[in-house]
Structure formats: structure tokens, C-alpha cells
PDB file of N, CA and C in Angstrom:
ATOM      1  N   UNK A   1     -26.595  -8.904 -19.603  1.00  0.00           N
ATOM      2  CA  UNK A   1     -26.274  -8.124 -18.447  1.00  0.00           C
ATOM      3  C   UNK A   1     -27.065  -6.830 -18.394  1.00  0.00           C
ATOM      4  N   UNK A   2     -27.719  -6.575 -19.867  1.00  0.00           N
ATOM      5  CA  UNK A   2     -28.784  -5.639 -19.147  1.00  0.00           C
ATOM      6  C   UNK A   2     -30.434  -5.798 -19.157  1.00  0.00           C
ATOM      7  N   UNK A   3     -31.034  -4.947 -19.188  1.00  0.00           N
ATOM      8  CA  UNK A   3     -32.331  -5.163 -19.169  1.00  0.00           C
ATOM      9  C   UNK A   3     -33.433  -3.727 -19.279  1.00  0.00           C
ATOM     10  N   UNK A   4     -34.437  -4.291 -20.416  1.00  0.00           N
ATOM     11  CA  UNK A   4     -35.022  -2.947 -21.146  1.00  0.00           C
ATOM     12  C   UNK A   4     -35.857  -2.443 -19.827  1.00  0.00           C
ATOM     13  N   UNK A   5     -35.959  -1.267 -20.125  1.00  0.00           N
ATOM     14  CA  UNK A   5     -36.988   0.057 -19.097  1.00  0.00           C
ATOM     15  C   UNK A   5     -37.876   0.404 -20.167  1.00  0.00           C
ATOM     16  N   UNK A   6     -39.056   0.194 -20.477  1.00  0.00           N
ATOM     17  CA  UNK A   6     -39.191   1.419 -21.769  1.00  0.00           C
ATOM     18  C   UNK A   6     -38.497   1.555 -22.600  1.00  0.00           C
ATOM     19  N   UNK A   7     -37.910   2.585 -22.790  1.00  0.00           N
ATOM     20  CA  UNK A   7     -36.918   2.673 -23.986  1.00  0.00           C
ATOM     21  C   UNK A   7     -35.633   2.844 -23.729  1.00  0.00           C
ATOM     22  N   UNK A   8     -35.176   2.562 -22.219  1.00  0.00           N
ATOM     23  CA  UNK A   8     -34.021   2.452 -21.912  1.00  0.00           C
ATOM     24  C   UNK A   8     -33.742   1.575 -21.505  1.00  0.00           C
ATOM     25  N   UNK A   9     -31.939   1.186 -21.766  1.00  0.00           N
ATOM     26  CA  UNK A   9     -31.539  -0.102 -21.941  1.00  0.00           C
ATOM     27  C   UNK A   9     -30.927   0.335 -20.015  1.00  0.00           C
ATOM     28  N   UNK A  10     -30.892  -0.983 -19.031  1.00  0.00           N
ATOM     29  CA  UNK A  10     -30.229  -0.561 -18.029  1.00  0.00           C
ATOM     30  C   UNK A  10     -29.334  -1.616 -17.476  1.00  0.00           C
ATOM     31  N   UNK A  11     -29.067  -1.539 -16.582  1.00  0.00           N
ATOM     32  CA  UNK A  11     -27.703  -2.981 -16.226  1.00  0.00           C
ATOM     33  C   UNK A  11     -28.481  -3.906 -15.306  1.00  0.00           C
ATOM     34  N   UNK A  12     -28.265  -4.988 -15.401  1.00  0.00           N
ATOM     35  CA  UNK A  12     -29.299  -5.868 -14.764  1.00  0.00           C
ATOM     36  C   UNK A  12     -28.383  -6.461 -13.818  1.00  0.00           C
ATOM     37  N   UNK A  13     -29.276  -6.899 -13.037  1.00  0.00           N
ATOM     38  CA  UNK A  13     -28.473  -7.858 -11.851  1.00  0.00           C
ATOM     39  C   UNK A  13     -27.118  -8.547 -11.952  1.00  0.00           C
ATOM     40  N   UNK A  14     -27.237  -9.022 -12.657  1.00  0.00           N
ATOM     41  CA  UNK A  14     -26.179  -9.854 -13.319  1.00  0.00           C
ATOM     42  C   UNK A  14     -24.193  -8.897 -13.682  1.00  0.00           C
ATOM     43  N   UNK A  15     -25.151  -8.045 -14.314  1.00  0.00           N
ATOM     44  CA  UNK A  15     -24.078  -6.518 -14.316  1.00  0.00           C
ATOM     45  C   UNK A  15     -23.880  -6.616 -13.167  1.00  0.00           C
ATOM     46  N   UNK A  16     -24.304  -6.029 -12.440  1.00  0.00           N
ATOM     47  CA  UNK A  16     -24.120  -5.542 -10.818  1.00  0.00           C
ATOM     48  C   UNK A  16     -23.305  -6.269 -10.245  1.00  0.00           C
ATOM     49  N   UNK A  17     -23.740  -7.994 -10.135  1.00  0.00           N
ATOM     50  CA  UNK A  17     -22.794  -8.861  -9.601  1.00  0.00           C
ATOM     51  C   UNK A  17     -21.188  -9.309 -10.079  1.00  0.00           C
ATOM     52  N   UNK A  18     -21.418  -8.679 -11.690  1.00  0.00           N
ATOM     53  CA  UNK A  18     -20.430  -8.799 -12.323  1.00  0.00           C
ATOM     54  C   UNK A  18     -19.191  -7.682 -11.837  1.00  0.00           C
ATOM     55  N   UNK A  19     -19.509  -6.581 -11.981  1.00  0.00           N
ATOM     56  CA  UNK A  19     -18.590  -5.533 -11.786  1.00  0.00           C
ATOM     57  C   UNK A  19     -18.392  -5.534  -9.914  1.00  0.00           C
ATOM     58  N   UNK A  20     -19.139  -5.882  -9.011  1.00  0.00           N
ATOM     59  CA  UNK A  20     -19.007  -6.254  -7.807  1.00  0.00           C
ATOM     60  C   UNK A  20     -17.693  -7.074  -7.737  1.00  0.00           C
ATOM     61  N   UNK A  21     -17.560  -7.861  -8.538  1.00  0.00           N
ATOM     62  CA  UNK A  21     -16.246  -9.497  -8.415  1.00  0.00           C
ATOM     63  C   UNK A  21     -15.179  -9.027  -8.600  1.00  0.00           C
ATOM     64  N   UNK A  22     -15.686  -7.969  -9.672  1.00  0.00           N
ATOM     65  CA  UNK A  22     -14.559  -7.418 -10.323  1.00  0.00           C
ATOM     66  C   UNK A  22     -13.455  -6.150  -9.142  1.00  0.00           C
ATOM     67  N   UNK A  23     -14.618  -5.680  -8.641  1.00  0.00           N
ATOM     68  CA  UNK A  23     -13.867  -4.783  -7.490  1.00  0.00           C
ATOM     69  C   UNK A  23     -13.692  -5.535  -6.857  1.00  0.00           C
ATOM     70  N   UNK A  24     -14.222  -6.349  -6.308  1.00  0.00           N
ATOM     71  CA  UNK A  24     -13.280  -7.519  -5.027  1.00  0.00           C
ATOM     72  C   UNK A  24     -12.316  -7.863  -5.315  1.00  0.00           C
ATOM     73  N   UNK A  25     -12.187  -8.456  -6.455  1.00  0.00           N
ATOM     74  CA  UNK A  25     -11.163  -8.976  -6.952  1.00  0.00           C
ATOM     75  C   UNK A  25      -9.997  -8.242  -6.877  1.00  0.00           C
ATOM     76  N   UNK A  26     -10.278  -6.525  -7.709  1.00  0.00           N
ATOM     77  CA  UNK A  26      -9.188  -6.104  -7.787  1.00  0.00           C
ATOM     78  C   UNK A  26      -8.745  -5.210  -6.391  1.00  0.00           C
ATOM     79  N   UNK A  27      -9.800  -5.109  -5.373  1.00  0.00           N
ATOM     80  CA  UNK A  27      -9.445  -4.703  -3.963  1.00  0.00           C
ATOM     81  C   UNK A  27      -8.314  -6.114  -3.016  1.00  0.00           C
ATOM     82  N   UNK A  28      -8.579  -7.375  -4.043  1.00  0.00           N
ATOM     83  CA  UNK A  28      -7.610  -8.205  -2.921  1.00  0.00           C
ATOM     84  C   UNK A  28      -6.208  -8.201  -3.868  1.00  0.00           C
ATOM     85  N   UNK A  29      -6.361  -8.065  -4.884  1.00  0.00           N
ATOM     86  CA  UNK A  29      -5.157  -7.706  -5.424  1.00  0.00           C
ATOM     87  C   UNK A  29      -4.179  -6.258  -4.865  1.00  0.00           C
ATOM     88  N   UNK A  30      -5.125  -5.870  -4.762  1.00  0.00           N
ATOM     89  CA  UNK A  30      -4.008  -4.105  -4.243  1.00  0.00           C
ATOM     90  C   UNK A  30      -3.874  -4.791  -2.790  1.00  0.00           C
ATOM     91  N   UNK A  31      -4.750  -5.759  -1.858  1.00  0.00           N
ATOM     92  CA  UNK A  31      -4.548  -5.527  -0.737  1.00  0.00           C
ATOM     93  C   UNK A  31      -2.951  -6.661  -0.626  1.00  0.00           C
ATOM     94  N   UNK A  32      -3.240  -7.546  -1.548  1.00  0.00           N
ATOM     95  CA  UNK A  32      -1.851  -8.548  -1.413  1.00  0.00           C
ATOM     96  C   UNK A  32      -0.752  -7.710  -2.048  1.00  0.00           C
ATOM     97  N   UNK A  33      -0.830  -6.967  -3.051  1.00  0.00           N
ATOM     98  CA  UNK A  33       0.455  -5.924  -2.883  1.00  0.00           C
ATOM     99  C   UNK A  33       0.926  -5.320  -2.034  1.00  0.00           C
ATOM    100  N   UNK A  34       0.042  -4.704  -1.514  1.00  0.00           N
ATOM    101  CA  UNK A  34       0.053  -4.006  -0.217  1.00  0.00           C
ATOM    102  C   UNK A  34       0.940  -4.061   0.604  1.00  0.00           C
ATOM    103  N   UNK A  35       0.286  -5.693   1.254  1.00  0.00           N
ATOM    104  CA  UNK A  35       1.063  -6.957   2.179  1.00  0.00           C
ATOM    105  C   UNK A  35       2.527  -6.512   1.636  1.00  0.00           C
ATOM    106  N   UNK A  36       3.248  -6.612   0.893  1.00  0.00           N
ATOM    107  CA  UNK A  36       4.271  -7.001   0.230  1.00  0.00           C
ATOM    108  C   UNK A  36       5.393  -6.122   0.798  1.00  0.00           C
ATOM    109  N   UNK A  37       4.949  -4.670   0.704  1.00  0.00           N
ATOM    110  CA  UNK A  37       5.650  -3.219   0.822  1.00  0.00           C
ATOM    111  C   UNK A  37       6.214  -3.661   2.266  1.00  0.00           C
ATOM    112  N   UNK A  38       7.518  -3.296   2.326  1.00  0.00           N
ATOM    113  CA  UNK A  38       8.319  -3.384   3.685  1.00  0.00           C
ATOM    114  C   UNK A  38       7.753  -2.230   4.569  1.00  0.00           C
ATOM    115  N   UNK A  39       8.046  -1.893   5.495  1.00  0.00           N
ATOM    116  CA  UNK A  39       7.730  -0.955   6.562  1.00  0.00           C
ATOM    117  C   UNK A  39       8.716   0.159   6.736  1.00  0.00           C
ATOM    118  N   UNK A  40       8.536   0.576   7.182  1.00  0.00           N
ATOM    119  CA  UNK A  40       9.843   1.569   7.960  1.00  0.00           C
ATOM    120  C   UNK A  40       9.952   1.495   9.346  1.00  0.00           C
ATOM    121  N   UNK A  41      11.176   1.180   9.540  1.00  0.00           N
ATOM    122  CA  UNK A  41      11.015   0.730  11.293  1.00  0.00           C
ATOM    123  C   UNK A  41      11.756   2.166  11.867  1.00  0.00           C
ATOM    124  N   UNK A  42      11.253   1.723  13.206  1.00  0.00           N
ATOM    125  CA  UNK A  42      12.194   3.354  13.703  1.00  0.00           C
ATOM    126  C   UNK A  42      13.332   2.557  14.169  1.00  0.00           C
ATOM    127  N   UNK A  43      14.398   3.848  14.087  1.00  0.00           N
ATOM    128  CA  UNK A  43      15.630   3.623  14.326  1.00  0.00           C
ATOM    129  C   UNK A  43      16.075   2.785  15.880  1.00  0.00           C
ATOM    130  N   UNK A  44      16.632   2.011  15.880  1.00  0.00           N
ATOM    131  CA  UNK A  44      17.024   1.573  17.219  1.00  0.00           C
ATOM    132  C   UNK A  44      18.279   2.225  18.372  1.00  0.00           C
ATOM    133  N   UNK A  45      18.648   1.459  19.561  1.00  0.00           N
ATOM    134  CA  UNK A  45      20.115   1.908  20.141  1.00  0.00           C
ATOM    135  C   UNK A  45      20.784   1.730  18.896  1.00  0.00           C
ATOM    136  N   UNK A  46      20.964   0.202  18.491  1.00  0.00           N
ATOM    137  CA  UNK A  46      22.150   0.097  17.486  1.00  0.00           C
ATOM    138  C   UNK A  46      22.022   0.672  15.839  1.00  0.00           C
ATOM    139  N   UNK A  47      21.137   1.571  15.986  1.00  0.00           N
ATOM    140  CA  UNK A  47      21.515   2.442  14.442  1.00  0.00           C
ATOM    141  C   UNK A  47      22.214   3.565  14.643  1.00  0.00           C
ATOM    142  N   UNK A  48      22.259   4.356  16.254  1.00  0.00           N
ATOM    143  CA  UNK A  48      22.957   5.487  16.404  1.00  0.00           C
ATOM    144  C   UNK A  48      24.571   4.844  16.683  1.00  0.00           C
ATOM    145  N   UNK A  49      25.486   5.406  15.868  1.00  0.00           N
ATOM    146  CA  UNK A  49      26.449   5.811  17.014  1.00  0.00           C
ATOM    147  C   UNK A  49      26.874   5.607  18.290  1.00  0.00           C
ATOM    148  N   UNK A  50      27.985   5.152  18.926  1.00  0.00           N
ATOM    149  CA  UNK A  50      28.775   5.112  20.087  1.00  0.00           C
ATOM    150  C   UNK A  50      28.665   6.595  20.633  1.00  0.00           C
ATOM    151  N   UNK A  51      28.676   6.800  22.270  1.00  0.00           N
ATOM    152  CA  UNK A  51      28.439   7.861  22.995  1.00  0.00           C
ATOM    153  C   UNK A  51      30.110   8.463  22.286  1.00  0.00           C
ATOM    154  N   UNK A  52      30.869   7.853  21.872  1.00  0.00           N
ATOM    155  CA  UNK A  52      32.036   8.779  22.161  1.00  0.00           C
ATOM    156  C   UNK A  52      32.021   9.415  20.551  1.00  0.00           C
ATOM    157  N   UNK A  53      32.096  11.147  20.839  1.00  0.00           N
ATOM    158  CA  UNK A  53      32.048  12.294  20.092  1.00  0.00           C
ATOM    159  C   UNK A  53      32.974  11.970  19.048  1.00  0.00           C
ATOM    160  N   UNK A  54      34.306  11.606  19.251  1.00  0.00           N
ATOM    161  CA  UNK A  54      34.958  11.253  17.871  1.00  0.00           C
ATOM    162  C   UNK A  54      34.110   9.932  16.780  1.00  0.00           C
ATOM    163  N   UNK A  55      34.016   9.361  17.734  1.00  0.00           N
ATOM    164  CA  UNK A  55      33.207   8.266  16.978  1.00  0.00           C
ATOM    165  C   UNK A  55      32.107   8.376  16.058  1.00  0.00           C
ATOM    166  N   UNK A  56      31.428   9.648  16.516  1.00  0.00           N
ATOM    167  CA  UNK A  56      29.706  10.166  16.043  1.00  0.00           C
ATOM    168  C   UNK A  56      30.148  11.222  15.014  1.00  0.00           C
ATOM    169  N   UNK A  57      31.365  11.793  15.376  1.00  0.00           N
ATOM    170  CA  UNK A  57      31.620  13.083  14.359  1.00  0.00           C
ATOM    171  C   UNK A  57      32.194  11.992  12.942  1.00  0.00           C
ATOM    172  N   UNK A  58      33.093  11.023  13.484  1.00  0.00           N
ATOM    173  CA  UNK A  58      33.433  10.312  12.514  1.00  0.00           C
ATOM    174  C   UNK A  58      32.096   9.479  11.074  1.00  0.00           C
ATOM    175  N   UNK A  59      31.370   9.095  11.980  1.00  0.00           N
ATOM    176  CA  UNK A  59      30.352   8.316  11.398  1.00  0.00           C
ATOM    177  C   UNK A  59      29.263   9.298  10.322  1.00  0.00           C
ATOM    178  N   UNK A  60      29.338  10.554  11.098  1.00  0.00           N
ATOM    179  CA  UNK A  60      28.597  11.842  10.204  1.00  0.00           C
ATOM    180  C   UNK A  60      29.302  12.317   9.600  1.00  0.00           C
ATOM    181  N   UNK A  61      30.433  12.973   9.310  1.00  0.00           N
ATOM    182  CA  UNK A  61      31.625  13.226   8.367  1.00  0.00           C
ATOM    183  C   UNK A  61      32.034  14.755   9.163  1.00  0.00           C
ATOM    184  N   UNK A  62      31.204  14.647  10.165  1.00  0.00           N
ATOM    185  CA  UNK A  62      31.532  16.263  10.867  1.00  0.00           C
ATOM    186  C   UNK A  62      33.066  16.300  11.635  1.00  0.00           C
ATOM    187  N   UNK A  63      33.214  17.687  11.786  1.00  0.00           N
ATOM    188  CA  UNK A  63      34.526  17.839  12.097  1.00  0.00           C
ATOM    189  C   UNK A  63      34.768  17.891  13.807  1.00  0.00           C
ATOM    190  N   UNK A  64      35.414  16.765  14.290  1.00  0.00           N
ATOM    191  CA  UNK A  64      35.602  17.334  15.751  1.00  0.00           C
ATOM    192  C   UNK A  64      36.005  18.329  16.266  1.00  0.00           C
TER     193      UNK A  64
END
């Protein structure tokens, strides 16, 4: 995987393609984790509360 310069040793093609696979590889791995992670949705009508004030004070622990 490498290959002489003179007197320096350097990474040869082969390197290159090697450590290339290797980031692909580990870029489709983070990207299928990724995938995995749930979302956060925004809240809907039915996550709030009923219009009626006892109901909403009830559900928050606040005091009517």
C-alpha cells in the first residue's frame, strides 16, 4: 500500500482506495444509524388540552 519516492516511503493507490471504502463504509454506517433516530413531531390539536380552563389548569397542575 505504499510506494518509494527517493527516500520517502508514500501511500500508493491502493492506500487511497483502501481508506476511501473505509470512509464510505463508515459514512453508510452513521447514515443507517441516523435513519434509526425518531423525530420530534410538533405538537398537534390533540396534545393540548380541552378549551375548558378547569380542564387545562387541571392537566398543568395550576390553580384555577
Amino acid at each position: 500500500m505504499t510506494t518509494r519516492f527517493g527516500s520517502h516511503v508514500l501511500p500508493g493507490e491502493d492506500g487511497f482506495r483502501t481508506v476511501l471504502a473505509l470512509g464510505a463504509g463508515a459514512a453508510l454506517v452513521g447514515f443507517a444509524i441516523a435513519a434509526f433516530i425518531p423525530r420530534q413531531r410538533p405538537a398537534g390539536p390533540d396534545a393540548l388540552p380541552a378549551a375548558d380552563p378547569a380542564r387545562a389548569a387541571e392537566a398543568t397542575g395550576a390553580q384555577a
